[in-house]
PDB file of N, CA and C in Angstrom:
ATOM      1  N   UNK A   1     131.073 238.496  44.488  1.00  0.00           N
ATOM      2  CA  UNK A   1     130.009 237.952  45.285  1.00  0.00           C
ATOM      3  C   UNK A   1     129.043 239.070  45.656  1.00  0.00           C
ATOM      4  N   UNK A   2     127.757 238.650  45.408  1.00  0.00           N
ATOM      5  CA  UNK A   2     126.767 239.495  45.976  1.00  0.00           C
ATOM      6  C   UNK A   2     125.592 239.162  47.096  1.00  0.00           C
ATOM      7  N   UNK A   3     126.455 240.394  48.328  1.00  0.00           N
ATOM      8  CA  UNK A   3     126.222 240.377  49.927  1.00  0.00           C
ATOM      9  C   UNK A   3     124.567 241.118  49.409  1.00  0.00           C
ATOM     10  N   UNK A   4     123.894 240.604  50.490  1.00  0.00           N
ATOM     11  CA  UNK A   4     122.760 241.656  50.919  1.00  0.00           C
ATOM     12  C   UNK A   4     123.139 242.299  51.940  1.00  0.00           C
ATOM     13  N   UNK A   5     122.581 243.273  52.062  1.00  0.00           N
ATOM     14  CA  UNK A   5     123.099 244.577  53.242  1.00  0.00           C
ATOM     15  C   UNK A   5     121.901 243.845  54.521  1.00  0.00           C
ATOM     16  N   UNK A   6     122.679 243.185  55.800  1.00  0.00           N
ATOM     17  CA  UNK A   6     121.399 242.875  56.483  1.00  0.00           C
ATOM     18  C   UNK A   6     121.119 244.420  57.473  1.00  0.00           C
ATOM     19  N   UNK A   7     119.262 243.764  57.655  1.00  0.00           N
ATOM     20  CA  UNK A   7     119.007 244.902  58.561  1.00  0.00           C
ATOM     21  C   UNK A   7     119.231 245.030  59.859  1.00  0.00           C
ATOM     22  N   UNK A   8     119.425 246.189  60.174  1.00  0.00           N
ATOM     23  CA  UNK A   8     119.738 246.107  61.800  1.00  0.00           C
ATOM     24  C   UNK A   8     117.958 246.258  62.229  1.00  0.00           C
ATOM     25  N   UNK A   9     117.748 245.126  63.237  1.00  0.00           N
ATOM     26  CA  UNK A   9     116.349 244.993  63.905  1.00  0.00           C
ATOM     27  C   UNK A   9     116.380 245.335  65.152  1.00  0.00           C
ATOM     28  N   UNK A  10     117.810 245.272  65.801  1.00  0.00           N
ATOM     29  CA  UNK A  10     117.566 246.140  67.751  1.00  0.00           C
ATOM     30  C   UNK A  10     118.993 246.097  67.950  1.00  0.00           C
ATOM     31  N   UNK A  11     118.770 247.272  68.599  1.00  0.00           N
ATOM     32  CA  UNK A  11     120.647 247.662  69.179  1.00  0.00           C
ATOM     33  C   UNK A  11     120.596 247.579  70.577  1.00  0.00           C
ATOM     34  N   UNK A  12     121.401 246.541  71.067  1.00  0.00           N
ATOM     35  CA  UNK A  12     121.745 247.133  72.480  1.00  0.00           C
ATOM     36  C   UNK A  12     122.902 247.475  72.960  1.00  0.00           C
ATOM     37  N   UNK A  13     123.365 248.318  73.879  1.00  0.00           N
ATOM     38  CA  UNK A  13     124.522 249.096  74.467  1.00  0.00           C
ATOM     39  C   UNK A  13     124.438 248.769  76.164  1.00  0.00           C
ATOM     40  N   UNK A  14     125.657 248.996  76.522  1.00  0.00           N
ATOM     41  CA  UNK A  14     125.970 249.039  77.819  1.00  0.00           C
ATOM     42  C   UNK A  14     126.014 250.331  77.756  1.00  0.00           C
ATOM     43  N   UNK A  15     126.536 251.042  78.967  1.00  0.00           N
ATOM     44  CA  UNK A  15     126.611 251.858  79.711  1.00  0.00           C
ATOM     45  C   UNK A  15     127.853 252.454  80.160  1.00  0.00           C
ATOM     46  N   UNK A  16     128.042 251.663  81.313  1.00  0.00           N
ATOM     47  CA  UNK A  16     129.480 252.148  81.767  1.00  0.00           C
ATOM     48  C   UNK A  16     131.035 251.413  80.603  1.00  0.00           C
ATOM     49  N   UNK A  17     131.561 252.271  81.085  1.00  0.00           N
ATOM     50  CA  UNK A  17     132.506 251.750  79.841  1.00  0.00           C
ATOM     51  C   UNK A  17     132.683 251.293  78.163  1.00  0.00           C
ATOM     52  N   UNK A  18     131.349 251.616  77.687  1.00  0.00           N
ATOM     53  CA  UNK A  18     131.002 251.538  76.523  1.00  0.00           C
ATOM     54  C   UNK A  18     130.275 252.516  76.007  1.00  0.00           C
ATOM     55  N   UNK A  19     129.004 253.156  76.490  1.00  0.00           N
ATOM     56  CA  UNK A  19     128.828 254.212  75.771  1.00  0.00           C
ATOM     57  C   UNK A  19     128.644 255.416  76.704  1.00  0.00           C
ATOM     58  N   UNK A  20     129.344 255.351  77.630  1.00  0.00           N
ATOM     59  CA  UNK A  20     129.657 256.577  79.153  1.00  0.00           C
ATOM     60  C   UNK A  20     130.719 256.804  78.462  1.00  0.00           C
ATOM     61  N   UNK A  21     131.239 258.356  78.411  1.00  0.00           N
ATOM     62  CA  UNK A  21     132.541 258.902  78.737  1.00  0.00           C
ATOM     63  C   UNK A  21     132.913 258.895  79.938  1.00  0.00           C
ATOM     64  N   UNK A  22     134.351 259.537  80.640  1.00  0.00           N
ATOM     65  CA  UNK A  22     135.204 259.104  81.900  1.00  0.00           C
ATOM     66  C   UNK A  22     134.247 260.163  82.658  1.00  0.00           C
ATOM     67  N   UNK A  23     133.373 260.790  82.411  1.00  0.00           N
ATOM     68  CA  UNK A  23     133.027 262.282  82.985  1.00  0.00           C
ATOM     69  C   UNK A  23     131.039 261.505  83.354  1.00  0.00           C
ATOM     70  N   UNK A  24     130.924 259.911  82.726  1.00  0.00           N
ATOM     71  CA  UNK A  24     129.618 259.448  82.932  1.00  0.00           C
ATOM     72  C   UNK A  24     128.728 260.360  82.266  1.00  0.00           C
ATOM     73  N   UNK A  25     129.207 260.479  81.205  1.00  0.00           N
ATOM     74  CA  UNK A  25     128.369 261.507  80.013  1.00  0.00           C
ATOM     75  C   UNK A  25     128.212 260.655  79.061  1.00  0.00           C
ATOM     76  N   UNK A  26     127.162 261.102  78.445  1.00  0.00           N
ATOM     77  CA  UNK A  26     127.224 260.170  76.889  1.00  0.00           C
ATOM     78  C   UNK A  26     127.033 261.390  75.863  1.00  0.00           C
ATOM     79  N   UNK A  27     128.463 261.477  74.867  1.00  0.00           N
ATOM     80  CA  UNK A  27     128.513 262.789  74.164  1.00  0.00           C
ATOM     81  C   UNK A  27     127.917 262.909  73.377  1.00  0.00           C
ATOM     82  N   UNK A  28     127.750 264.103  73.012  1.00  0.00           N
ATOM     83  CA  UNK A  28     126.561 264.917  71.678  1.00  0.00           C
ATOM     84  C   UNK A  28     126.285 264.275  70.475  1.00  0.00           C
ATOM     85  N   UNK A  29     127.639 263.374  69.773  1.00  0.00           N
ATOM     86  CA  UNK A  29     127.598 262.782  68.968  1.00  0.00           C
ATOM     87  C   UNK A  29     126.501 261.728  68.856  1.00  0.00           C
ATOM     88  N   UNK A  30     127.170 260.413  69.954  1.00  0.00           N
ATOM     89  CA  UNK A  30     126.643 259.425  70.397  1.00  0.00           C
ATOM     90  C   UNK A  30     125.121 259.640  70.752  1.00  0.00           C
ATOM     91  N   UNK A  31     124.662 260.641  71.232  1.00  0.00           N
ATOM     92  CA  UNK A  31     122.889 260.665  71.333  1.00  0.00           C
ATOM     93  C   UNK A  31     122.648 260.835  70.025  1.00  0.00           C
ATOM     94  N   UNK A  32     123.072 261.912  68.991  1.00  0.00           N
ATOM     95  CA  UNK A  32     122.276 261.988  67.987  1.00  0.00           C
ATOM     96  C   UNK A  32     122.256 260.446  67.128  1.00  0.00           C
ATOM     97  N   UNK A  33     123.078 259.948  66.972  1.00  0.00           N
ATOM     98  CA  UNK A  33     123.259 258.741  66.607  1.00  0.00           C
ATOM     99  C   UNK A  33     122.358 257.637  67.104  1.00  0.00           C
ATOM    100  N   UNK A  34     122.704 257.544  67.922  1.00  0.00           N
ATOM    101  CA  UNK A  34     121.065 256.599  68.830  1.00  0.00           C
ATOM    102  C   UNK A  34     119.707 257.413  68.853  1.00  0.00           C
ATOM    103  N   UNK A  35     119.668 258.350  68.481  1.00  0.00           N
ATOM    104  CA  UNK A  35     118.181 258.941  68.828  1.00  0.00           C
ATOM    105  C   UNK A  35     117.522 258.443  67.123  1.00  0.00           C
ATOM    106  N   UNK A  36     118.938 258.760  66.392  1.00  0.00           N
ATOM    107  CA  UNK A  36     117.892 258.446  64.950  1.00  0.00           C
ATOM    108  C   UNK A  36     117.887 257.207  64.593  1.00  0.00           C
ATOM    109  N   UNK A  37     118.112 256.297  65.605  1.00  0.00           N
ATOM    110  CA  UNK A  37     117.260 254.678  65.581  1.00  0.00           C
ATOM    111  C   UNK A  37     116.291 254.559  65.384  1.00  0.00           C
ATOM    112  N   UNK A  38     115.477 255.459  66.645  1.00  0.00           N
ATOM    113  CA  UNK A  38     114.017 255.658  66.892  1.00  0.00           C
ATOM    114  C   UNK A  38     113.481 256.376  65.631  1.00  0.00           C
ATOM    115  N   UNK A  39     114.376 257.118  64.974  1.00  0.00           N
ATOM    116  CA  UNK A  39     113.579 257.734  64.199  1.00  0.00           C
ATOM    117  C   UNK A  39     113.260 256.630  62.479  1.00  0.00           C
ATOM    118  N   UNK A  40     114.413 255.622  62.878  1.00  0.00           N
ATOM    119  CA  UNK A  40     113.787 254.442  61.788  1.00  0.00           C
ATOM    120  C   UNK A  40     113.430 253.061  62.357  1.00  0.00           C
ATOM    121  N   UNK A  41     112.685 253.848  63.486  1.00  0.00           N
ATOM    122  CA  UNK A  41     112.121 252.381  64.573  1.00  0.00           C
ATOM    123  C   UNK A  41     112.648 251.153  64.474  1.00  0.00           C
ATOM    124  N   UNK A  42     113.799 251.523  64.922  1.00  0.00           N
ATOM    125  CA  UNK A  42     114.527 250.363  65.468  1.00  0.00           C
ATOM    126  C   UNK A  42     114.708 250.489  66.927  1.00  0.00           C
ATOM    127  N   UNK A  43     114.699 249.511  67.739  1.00  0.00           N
ATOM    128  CA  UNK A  43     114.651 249.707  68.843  1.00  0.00           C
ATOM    129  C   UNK A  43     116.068 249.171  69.650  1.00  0.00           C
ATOM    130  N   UNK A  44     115.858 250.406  70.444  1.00  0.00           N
ATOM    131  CA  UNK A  44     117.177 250.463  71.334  1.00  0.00           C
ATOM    132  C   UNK A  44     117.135 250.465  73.057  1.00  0.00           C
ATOM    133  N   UNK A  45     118.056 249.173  73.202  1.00  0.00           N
ATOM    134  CA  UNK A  45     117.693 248.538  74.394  1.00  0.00           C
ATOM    135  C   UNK A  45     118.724 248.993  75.092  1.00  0.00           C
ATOM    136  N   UNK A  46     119.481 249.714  76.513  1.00  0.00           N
ATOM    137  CA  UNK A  46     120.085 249.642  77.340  1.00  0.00           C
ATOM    138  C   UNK A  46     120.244 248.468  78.104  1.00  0.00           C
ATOM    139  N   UNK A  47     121.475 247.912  78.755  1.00  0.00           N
ATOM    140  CA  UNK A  47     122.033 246.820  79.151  1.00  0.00           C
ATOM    141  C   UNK A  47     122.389 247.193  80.435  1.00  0.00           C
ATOM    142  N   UNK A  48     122.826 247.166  81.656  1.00  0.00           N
ATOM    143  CA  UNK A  48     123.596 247.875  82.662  1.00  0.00           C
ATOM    144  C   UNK A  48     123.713 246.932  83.748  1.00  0.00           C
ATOM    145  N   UNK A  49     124.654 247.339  84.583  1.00  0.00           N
ATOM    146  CA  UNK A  49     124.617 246.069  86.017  1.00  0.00           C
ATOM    147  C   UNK A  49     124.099 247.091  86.752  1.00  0.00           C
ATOM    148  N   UNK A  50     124.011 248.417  86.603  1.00  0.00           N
ATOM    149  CA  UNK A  50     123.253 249.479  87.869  1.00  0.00           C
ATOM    150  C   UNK A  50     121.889 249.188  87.561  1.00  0.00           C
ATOM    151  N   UNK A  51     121.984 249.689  88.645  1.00  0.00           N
ATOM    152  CA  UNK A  51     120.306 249.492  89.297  1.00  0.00           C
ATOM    153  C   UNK A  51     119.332 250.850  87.914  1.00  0.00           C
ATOM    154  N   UNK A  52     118.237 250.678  88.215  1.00  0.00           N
ATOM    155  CA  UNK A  52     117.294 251.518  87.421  1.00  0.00           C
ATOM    156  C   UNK A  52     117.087 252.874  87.739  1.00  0.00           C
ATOM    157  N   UNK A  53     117.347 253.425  89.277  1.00  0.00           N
ATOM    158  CA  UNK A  53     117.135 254.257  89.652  1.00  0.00           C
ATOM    159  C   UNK A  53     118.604 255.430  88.918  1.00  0.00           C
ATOM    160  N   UNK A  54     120.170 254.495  88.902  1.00  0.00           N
ATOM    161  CA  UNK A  54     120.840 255.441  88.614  1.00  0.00           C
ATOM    162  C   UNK A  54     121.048 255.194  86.515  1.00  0.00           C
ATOM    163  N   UNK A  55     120.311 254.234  86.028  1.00  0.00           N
ATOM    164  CA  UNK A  55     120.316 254.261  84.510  1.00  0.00           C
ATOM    165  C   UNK A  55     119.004 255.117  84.120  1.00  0.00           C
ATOM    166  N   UNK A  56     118.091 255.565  85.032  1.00  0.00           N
ATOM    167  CA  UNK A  56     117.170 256.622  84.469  1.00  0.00           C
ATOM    168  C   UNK A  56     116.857 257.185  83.534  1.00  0.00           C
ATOM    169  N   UNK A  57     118.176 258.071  83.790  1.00  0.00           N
ATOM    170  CA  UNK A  57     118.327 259.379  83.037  1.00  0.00           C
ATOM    171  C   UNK A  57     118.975 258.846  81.528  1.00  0.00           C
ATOM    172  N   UNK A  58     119.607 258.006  81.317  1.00  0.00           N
ATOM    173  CA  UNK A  58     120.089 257.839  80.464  1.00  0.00           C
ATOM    174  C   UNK A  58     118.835 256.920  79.304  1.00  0.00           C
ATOM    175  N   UNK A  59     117.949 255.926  80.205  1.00  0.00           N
ATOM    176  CA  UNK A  59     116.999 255.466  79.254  1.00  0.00           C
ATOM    177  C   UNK A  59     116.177 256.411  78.737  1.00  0.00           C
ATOM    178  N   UNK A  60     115.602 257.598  79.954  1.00  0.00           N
ATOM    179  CA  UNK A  60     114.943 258.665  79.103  1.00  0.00           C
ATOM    180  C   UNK A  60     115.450 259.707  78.008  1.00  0.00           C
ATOM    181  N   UNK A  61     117.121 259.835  78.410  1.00  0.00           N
ATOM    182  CA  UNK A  61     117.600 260.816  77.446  1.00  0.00           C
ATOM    183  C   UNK A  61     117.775 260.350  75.694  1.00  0.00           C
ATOM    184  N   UNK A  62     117.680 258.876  75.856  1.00  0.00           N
ATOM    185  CA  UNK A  62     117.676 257.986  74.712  1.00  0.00           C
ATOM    186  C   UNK A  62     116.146 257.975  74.360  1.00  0.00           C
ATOM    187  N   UNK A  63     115.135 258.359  74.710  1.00  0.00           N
ATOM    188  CA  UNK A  63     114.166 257.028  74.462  1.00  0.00           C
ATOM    189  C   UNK A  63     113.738 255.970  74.205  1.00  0.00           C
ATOM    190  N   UNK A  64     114.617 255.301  74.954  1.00  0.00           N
ATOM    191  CA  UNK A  64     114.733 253.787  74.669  1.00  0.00           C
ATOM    192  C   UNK A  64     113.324 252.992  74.478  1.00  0.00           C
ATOM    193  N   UNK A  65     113.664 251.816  73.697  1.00  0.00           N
ATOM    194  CA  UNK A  65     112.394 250.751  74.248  1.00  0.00           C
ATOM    195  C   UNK A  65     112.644 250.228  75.166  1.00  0.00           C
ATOM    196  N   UNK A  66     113.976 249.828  75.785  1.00  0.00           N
ATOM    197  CA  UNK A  66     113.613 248.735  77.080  1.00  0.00           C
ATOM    198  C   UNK A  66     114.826 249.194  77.516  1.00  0.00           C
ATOM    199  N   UNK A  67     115.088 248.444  78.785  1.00  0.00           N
ATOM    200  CA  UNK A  67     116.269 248.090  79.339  1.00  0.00           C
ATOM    201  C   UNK A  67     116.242 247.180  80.339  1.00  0.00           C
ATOM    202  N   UNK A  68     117.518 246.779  80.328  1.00  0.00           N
ATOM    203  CA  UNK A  68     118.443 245.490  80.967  1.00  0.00           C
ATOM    204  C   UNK A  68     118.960 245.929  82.232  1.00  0.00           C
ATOM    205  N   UNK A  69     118.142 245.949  83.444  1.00  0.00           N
ATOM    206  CA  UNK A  69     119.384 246.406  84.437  1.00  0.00           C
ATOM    207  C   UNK A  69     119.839 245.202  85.905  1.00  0.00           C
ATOM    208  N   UNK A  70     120.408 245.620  86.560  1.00  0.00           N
ATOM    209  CA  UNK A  70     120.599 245.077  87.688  1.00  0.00           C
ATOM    210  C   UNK A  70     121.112 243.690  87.360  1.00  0.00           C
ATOM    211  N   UNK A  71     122.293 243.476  86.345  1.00  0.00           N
ATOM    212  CA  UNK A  71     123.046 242.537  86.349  1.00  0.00           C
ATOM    213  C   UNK A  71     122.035 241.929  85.260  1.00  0.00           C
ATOM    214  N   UNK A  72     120.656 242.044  84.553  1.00  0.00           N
ATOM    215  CA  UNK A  72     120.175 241.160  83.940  1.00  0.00           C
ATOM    216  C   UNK A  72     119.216 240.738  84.531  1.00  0.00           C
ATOM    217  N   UNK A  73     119.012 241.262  86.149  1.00  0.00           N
ATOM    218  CA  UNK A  73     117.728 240.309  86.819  1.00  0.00           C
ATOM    219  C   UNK A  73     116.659 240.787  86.473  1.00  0.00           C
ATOM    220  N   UNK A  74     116.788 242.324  85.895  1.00  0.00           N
ATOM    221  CA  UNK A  74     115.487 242.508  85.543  1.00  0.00           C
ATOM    222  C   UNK A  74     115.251 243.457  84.088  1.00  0.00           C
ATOM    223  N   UNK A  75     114.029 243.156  83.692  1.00  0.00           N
ATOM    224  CA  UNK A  75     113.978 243.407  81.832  1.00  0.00           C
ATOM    225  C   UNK A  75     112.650 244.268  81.928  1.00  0.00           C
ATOM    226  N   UNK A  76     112.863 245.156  81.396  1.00  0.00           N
ATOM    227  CA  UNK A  76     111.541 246.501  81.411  1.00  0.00           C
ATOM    228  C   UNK A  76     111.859 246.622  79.765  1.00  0.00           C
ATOM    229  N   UNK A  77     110.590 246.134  79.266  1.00  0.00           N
ATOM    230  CA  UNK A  77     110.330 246.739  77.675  1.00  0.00           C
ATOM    231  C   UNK A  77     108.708 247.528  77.519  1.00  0.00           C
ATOM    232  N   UNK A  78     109.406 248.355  76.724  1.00  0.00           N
ATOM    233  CA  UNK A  78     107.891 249.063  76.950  1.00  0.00           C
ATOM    234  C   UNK A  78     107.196 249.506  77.906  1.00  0.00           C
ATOM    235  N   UNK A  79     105.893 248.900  77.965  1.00  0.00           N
ATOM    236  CA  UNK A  79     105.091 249.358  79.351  1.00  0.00           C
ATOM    237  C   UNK A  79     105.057 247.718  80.547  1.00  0.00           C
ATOM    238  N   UNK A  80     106.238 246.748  80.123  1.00  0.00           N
ATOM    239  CA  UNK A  80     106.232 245.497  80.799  1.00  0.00           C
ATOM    240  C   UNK A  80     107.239 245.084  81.358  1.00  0.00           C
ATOM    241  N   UNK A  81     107.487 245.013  82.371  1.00  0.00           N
ATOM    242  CA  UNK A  81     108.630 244.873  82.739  1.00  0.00           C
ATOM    243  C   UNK A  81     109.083 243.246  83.845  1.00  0.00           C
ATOM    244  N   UNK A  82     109.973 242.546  83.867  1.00  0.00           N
ATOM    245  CA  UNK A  82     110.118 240.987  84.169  1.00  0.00           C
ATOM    246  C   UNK A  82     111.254 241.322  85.190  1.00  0.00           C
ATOM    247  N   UNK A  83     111.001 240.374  86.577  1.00  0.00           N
ATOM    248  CA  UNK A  83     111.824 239.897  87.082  1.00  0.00           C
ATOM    249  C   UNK A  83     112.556 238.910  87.224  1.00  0.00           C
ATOM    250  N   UNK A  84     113.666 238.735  86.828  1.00  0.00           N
ATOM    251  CA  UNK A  84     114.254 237.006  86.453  1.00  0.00           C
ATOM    252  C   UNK A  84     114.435 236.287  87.646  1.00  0.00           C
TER     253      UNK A  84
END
């Protein structure tokens, strides 16, 4: 049988417990890996139940396109961001 390889069009990740180590690090590996999303513009969305103030650092250390925080109530893509 012949599969087509589908494309990946957007990744999203959680945070705690998924792509945090126990130390709330996200290791050397794991960034280079997500950074070269961006570098085949695909876009990568953060997910989180924390608030925005403490997922910050982690959307900027990614350069994410968007993120998901505060349980989902609220959605920041780009330069737009929604309150549910």
């Amino acid at each position: 049988m012949d599969e087509k390889r589908k494309e990946i069009k957007i990744v999203f990740t959680d945070l705690d417990g998924t792509l945090l180590d126990d130390n709330k690090e996200i290791s050397a590996f794991s960034k280079d890996v997500l950074l070269k999303l961006r570098e085949k513009q695909i876009p990568l969305i953060l997910s989180t139940a924390r608030i925005y103030q403490t997922a910050e650092r982690f959307y900027e250390a990614l350069q994410c396109s968007g993120i998901v925080y505060c349980s989902g109530a609220v959605v920041k893509y780009g330069d737009r961001k929604s309150v549910v």
